[in-house]
PDB file of N, CA and C in Angstrom:
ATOM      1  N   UNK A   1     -31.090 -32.563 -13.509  1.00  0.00           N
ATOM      2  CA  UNK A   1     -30.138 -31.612 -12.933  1.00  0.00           C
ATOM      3  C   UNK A   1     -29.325 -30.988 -14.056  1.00  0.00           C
ATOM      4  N   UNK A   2     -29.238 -29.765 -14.202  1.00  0.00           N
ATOM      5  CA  UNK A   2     -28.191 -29.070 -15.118  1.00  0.00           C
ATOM      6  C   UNK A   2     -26.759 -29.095 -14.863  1.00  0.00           C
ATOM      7  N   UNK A   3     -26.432 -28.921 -15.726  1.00  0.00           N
ATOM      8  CA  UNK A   3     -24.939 -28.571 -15.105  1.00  0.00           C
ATOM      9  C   UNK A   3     -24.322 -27.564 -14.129  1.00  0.00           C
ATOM     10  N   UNK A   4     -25.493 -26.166 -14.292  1.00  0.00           N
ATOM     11  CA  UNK A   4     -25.122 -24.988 -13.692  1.00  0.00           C
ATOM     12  C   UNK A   4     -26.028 -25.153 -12.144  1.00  0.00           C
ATOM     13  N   UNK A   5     -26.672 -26.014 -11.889  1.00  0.00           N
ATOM     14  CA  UNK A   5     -27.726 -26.004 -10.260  1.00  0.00           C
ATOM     15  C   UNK A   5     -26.817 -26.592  -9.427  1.00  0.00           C
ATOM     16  N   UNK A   6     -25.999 -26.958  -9.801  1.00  0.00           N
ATOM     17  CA  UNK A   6     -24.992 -27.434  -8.291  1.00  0.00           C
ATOM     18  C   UNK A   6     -23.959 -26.122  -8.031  1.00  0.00           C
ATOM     19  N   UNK A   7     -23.811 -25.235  -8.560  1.00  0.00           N
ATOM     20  CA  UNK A   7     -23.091 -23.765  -8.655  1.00  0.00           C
ATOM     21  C   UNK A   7     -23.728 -22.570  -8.235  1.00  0.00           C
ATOM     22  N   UNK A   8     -23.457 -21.872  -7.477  1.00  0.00           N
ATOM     23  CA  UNK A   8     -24.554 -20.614  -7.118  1.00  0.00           C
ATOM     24  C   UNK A   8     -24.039 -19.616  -7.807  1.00  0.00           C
ATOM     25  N   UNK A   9     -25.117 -18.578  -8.252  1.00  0.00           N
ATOM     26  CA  UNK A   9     -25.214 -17.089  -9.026  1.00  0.00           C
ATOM     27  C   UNK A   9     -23.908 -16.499  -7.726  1.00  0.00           C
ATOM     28  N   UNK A  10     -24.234 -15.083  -7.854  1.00  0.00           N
ATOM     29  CA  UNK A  10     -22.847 -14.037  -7.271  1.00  0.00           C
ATOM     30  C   UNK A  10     -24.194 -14.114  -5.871  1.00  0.00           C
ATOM     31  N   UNK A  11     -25.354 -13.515  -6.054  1.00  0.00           N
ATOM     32  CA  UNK A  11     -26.041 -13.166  -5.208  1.00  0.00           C
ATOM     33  C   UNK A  11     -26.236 -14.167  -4.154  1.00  0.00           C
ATOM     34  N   UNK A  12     -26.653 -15.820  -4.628  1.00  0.00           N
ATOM     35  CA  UNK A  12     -26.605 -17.120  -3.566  1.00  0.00           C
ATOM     36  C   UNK A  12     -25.367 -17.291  -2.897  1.00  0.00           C
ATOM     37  N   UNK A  13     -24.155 -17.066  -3.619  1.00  0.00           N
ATOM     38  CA  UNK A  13     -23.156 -16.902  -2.794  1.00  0.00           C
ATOM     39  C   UNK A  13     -22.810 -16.091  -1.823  1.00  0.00           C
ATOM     40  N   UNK A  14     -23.554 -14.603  -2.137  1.00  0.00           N
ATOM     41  CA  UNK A  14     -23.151 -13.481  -0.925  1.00  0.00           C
ATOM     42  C   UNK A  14     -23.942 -14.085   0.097  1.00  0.00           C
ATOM     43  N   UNK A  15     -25.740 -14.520  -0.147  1.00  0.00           N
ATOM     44  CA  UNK A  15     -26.164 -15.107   1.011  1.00  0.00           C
ATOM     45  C   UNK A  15     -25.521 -16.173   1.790  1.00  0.00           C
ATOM     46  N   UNK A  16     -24.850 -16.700   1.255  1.00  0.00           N
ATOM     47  CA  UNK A  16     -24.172 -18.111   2.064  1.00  0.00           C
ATOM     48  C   UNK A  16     -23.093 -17.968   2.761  1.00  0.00           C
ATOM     49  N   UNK A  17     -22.693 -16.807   2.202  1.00  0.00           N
ATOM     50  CA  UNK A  17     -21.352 -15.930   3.115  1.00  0.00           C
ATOM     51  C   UNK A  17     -21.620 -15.179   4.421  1.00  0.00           C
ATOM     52  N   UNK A  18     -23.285 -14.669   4.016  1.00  0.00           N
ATOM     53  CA  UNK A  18     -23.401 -13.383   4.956  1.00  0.00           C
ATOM     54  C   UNK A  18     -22.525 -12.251   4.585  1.00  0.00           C
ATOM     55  N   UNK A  19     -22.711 -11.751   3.291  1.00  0.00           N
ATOM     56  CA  UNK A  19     -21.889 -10.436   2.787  1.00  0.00           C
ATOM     57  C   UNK A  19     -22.527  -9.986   1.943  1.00  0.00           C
ATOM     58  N   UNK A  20     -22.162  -8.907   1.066  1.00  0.00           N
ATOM     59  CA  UNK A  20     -23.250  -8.107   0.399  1.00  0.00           C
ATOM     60  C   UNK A  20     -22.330  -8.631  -1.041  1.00  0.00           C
ATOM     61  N   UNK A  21     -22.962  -8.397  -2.223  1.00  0.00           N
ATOM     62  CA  UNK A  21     -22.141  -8.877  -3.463  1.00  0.00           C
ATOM     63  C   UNK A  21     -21.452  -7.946  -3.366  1.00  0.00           C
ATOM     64  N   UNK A  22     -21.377  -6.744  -3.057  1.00  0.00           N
ATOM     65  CA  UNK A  22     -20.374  -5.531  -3.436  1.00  0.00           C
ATOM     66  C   UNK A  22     -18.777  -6.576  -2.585  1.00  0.00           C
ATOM     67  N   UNK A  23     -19.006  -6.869  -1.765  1.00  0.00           N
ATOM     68  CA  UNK A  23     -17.601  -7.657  -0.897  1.00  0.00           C
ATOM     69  C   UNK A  23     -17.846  -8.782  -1.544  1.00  0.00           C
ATOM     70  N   UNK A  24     -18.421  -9.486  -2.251  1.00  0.00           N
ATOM     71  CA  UNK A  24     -17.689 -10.640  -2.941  1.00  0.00           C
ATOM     72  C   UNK A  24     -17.410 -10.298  -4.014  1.00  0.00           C
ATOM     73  N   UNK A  25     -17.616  -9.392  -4.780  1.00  0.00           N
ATOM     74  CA  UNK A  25     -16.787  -8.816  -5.942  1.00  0.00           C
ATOM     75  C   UNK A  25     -15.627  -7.969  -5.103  1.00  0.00           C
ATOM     76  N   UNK A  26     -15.766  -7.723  -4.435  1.00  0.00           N
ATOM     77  CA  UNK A  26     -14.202  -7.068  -3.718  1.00  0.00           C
ATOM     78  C   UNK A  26     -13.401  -7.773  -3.877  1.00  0.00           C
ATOM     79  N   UNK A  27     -14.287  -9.390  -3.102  1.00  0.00           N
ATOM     80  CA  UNK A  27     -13.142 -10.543  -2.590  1.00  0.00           C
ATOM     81  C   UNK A  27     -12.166 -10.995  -3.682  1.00  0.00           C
ATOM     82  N   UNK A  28     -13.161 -11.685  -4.813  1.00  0.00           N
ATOM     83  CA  UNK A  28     -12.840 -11.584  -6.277  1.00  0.00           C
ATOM     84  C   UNK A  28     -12.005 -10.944  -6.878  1.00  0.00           C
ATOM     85  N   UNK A  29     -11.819  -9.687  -6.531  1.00  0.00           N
ATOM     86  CA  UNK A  29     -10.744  -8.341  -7.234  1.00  0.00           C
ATOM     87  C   UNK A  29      -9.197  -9.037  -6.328  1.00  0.00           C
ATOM     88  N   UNK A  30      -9.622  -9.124  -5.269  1.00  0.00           N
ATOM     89  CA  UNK A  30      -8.328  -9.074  -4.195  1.00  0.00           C
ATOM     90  C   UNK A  30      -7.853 -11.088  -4.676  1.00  0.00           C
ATOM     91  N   UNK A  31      -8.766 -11.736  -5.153  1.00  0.00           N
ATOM     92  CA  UNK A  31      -8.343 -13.059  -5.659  1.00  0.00           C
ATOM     93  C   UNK A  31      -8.662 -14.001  -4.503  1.00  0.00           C
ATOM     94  N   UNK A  32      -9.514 -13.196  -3.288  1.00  0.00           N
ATOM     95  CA  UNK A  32      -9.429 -14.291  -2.363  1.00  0.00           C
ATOM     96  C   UNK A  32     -10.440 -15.268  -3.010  1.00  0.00           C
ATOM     97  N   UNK A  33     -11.669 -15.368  -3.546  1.00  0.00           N
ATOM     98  CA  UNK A  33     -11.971 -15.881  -4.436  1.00  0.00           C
ATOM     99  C   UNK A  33     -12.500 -16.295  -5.814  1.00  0.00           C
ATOM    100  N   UNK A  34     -12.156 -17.329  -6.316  1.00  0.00           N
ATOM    101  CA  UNK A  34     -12.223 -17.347  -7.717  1.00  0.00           C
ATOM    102  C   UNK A  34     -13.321 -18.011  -8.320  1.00  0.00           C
ATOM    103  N   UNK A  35     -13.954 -16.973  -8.859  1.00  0.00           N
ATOM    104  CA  UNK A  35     -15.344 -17.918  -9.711  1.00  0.00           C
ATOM    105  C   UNK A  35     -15.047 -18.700 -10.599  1.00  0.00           C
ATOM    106  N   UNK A  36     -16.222 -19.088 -11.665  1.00  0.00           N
ATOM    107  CA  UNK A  36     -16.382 -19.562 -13.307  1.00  0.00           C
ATOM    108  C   UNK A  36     -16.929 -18.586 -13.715  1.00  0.00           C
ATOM    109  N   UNK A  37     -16.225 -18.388 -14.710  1.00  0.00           N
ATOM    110  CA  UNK A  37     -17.278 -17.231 -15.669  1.00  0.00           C
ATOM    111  C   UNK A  37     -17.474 -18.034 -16.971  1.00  0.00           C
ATOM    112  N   UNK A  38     -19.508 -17.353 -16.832  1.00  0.00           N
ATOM    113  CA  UNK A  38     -19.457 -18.095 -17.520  1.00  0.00           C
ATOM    114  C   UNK A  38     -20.178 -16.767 -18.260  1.00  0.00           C
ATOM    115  N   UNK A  39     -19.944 -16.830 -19.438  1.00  0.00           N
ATOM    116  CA  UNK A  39     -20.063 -15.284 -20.633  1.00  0.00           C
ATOM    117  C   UNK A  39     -19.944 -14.275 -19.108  1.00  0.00           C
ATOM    118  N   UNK A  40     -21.340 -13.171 -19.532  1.00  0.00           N
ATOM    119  CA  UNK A  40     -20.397 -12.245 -18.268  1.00  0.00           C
ATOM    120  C   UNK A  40     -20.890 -12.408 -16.977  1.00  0.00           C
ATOM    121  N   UNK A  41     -21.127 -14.245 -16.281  1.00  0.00           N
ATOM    122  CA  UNK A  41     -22.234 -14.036 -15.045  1.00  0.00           C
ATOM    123  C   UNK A  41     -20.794 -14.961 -14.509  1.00  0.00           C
ATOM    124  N   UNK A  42     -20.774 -14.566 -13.193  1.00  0.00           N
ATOM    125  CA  UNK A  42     -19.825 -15.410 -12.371  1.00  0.00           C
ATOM    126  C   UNK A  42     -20.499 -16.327 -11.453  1.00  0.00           C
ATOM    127  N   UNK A  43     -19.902 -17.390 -11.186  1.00  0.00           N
ATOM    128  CA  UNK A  43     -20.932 -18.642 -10.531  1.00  0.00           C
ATOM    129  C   UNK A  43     -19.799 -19.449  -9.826  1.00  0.00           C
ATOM    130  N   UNK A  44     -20.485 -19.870  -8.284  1.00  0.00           N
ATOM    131  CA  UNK A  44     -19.435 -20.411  -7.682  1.00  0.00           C
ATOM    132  C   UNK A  44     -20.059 -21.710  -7.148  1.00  0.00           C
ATOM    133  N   UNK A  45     -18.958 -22.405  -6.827  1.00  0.00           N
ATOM    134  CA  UNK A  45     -19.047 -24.009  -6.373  1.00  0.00           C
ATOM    135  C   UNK A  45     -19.093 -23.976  -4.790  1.00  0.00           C
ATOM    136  N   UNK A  46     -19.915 -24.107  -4.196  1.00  0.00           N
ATOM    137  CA  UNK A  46     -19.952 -23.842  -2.706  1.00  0.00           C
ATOM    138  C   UNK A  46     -18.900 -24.928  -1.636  1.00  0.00           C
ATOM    139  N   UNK A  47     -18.810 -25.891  -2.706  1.00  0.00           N
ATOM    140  CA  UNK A  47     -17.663 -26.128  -1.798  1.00  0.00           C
ATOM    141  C   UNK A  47     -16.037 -25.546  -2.111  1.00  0.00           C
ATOM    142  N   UNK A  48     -15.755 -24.937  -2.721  1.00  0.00           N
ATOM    143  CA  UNK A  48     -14.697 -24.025  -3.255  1.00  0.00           C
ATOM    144  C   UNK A  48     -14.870 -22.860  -2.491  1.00  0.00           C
ATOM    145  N   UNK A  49     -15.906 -21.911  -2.284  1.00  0.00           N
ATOM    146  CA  UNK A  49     -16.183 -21.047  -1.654  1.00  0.00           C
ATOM    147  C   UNK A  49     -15.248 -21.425  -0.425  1.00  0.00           C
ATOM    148  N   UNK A  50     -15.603 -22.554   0.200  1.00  0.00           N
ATOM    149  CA  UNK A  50     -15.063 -22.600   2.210  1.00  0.00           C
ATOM    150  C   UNK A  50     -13.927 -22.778   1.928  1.00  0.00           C
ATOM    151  N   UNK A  51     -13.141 -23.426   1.066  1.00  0.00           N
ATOM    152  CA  UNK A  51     -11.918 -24.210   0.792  1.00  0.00           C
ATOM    153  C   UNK A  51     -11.276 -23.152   0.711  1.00  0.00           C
ATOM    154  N   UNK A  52     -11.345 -21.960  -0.239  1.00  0.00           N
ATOM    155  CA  UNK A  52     -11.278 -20.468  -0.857  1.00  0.00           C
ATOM    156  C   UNK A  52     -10.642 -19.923   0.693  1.00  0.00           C
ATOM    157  N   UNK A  53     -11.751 -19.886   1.445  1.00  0.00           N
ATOM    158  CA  UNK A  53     -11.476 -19.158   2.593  1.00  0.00           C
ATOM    159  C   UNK A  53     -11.237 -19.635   4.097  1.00  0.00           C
ATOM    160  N   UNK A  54     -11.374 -20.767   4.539  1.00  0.00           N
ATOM    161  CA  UNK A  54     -10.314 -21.536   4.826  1.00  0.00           C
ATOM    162  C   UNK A  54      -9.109 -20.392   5.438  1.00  0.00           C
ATOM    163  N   UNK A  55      -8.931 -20.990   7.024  1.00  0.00           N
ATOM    164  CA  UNK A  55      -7.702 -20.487   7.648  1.00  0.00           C
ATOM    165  C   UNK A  55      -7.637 -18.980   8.149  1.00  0.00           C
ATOM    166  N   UNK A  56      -7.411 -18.607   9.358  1.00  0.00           N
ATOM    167  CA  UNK A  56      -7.158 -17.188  10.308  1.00  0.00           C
ATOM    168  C   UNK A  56      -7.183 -16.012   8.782  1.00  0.00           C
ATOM    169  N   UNK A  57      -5.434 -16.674   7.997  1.00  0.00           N
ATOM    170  CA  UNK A  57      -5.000 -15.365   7.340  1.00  0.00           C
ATOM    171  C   UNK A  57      -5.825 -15.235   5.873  1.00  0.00           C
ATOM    172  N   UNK A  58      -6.792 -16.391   6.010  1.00  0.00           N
ATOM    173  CA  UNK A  58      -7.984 -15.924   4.976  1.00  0.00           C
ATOM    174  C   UNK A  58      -9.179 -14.908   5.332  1.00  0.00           C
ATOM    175  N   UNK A  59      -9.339 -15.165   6.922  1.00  0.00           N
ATOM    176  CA  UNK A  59     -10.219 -14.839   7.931  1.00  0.00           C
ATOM    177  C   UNK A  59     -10.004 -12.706   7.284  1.00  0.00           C
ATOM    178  N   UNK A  60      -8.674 -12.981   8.125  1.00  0.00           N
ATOM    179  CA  UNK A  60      -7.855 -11.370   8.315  1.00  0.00           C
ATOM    180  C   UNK A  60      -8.130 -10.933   6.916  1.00  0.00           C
ATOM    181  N   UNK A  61      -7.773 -11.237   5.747  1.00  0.00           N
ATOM    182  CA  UNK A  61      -7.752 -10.782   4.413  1.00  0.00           C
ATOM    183  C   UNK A  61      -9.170 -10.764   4.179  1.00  0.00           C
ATOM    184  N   UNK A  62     -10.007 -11.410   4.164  1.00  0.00           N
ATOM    185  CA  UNK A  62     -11.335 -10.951   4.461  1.00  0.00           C
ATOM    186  C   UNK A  62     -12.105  -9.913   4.939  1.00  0.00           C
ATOM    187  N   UNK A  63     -11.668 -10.076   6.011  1.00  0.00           N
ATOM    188  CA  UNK A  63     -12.106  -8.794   7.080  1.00  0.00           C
ATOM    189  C   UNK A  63     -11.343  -7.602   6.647  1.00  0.00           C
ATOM    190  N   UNK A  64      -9.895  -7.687   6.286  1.00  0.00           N
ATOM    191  CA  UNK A  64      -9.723  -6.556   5.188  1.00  0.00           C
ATOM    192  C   UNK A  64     -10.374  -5.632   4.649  1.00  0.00           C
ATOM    193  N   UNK A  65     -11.073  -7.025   3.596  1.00  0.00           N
ATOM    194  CA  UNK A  65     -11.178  -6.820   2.303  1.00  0.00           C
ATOM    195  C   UNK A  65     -12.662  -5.829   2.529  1.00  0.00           C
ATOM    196  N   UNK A  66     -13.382  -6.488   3.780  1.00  0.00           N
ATOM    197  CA  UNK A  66     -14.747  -5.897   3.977  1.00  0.00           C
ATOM    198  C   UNK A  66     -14.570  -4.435   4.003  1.00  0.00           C
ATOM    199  N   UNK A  67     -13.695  -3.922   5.181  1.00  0.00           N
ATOM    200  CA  UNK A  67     -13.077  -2.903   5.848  1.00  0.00           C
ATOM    201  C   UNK A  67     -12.746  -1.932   4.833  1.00  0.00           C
ATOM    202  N   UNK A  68     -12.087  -2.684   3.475  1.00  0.00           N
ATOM    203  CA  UNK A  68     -11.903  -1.782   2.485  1.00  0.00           C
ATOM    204  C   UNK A  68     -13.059  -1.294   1.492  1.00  0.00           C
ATOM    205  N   UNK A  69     -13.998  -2.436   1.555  1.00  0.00           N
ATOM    206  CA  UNK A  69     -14.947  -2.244   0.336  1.00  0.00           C
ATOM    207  C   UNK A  69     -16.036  -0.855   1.086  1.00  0.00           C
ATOM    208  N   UNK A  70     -16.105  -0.836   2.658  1.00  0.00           N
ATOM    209  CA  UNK A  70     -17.072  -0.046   3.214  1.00  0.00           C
ATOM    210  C   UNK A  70     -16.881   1.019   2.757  1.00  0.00           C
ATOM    211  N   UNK A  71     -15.191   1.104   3.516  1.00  0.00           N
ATOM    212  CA  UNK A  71     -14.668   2.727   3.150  1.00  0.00           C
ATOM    213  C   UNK A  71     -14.920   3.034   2.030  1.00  0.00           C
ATOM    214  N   UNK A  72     -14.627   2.545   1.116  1.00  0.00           N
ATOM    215  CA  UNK A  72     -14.259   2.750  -1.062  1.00  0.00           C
ATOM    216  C   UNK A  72     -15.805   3.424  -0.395  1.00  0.00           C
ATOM    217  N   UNK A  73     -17.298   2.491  -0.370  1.00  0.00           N
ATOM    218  CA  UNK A  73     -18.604   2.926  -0.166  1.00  0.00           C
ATOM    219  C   UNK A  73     -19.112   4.313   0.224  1.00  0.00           C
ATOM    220  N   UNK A  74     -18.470   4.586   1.567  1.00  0.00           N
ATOM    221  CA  UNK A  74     -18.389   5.671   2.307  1.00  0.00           C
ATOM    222  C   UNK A  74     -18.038   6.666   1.761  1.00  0.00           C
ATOM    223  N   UNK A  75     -16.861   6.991   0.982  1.00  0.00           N
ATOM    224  CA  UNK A  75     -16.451   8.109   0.867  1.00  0.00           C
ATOM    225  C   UNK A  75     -16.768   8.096  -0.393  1.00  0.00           C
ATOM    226  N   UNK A  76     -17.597   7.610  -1.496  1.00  0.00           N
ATOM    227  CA  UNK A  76     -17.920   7.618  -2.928  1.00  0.00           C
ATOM    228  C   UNK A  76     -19.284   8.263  -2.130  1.00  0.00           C
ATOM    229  N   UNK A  77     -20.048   7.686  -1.368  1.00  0.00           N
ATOM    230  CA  UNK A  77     -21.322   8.419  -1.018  1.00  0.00           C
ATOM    231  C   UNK A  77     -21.134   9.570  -0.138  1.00  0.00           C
ATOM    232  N   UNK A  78     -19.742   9.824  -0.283  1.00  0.00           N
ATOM    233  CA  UNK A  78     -19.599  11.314   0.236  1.00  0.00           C
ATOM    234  C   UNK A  78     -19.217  12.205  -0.942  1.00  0.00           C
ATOM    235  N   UNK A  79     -19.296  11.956  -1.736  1.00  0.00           N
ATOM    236  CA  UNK A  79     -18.129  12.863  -2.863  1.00  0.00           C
ATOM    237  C   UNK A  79     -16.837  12.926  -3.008  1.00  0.00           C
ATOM    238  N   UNK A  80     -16.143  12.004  -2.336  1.00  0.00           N
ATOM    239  CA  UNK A  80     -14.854  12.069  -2.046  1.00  0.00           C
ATOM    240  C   UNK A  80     -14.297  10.895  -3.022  1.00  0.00           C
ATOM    241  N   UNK A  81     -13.294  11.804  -3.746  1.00  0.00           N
ATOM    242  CA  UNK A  81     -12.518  11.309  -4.894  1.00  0.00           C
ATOM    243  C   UNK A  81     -11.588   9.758  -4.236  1.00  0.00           C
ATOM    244  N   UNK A  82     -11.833   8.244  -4.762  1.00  0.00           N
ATOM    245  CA  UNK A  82     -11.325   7.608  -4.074  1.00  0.00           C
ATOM    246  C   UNK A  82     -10.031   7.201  -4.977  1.00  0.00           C
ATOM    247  N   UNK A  83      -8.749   7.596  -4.651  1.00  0.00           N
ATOM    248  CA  UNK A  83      -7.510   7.253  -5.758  1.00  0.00           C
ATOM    249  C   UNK A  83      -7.108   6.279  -5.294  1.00  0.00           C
ATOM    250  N   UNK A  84      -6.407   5.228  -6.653  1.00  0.00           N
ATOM    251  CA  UNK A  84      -5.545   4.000  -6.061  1.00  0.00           C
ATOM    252  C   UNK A  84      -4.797   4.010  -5.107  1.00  0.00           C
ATOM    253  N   UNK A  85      -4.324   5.158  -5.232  1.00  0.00           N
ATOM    254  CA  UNK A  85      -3.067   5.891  -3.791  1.00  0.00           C
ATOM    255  C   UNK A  85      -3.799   5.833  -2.564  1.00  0.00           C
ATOM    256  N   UNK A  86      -4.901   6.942  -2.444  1.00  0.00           N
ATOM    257  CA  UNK A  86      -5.612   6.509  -1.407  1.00  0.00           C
ATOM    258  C   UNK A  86      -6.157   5.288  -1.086  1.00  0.00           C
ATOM    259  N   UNK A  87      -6.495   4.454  -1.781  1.00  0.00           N
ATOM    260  CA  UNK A  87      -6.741   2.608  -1.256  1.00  0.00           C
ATOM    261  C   UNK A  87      -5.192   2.126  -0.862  1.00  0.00           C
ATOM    262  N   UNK A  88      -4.045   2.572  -1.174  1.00  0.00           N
ATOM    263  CA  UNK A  88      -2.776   1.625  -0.776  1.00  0.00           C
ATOM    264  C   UNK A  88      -2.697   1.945   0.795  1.00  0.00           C
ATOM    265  N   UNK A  89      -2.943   3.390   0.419  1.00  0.00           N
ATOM    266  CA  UNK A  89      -2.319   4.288   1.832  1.00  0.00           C
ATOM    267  C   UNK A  89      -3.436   3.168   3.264  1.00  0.00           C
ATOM    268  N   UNK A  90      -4.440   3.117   2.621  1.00  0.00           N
ATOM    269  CA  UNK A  90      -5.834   2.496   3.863  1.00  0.00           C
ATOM    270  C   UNK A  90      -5.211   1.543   4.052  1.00  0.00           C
ATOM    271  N   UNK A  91      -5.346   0.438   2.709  1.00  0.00           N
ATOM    272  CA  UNK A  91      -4.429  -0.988   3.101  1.00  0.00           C
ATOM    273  C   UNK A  91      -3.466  -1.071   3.783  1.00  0.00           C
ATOM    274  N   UNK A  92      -2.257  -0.754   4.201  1.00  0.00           N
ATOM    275  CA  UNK A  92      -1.235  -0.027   4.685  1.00  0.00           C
ATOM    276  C   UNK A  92      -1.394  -0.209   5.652  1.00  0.00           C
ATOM    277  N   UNK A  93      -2.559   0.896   6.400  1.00  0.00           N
ATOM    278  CA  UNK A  93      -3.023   0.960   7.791  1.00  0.00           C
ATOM    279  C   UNK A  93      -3.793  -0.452   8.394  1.00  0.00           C
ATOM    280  N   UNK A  94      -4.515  -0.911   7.329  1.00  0.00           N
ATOM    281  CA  UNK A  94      -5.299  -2.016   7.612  1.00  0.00           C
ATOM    282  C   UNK A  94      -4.262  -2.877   7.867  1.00  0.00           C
ATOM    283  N   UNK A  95      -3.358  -2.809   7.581  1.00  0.00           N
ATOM    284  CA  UNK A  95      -2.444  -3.871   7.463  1.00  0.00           C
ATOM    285  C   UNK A  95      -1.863  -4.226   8.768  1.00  0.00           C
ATOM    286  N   UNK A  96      -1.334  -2.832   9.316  1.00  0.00           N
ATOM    287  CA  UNK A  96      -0.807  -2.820  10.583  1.00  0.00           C
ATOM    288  C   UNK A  96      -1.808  -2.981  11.817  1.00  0.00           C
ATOM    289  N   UNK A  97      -2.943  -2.653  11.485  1.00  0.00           N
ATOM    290  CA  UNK A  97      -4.142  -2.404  12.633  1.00  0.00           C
ATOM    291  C   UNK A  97      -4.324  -3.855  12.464  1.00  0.00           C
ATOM    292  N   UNK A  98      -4.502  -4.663  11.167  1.00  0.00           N
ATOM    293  CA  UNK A  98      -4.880  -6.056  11.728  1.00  0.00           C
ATOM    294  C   UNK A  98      -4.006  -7.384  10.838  1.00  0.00           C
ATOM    295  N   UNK A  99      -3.011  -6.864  11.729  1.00  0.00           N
ATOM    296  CA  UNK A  99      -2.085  -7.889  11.192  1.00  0.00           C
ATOM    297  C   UNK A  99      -2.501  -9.488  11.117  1.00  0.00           C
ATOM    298  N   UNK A 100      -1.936 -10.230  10.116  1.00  0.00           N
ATOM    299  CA  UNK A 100      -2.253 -11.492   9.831  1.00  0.00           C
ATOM    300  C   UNK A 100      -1.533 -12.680  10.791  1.00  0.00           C
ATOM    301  N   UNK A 101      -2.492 -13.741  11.338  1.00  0.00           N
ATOM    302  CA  UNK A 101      -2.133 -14.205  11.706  1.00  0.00           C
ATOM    303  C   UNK A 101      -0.624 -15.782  10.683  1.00  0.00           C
ATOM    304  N   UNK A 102       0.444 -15.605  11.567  1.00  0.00           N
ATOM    305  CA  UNK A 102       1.577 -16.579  10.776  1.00  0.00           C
ATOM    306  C   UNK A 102       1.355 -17.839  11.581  1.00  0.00           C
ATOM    307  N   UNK A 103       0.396 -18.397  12.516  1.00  0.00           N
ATOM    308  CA  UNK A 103       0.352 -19.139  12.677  1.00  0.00           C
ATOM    309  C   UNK A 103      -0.892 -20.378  12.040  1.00  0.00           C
ATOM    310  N   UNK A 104      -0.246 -21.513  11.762  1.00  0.00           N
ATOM    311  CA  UNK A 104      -1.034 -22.183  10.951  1.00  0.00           C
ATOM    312  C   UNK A 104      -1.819 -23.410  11.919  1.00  0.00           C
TER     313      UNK A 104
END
């Protein structure tokens, strides 16, 4: 056994999620979760993965995060200039449309 076969690539992880890597590098950006890097390949511990995400207001920030990565998708495959401003302004809305649950 290596050291690195108990750790999955970016891609074994999106399968184990059911997400595309583009949303687990989203997730990653937003910190919901945190790889190893190792030089420039990121690799995750599958039990860190659930632990990672774990709980409703991980759930919500998730579903966010998806919500955001489509749009960014959408409107880049439209030609449409996507500014940081315009991602706050979405978040914003996302925010209010799906508020987080405070109960634990």
């Amino acid at each position: 056994m290596t050291p690195n076969s108990r750790y999955l690539t970016a891609k074994q992880a999106a399968d184990m999620l059911h997400i595309g890597r583009s949303t687990l590098y989203s997730y990653i950006k937003q910190g919901l979760i945190t790889p190893i890097k190792v030089g420039r390949r990121f690799l995750f511990h599958p039990d860190e993965l659930h632990k990672q995400l774990e709980g409703s207001t991980s759930e919500t920030k998730l579903r966010q995060a998806e919500v955001l990565s489509k749009f960014r998708t959408s409107m880049v495959a439209k030609n449409v200039e996507v500014s940081p401003e315009l991602m706050i302004v979405v978040e914003s809305l996302l925010e209010i449309m799906m508020p987080q649950s405070t109960a634990g």
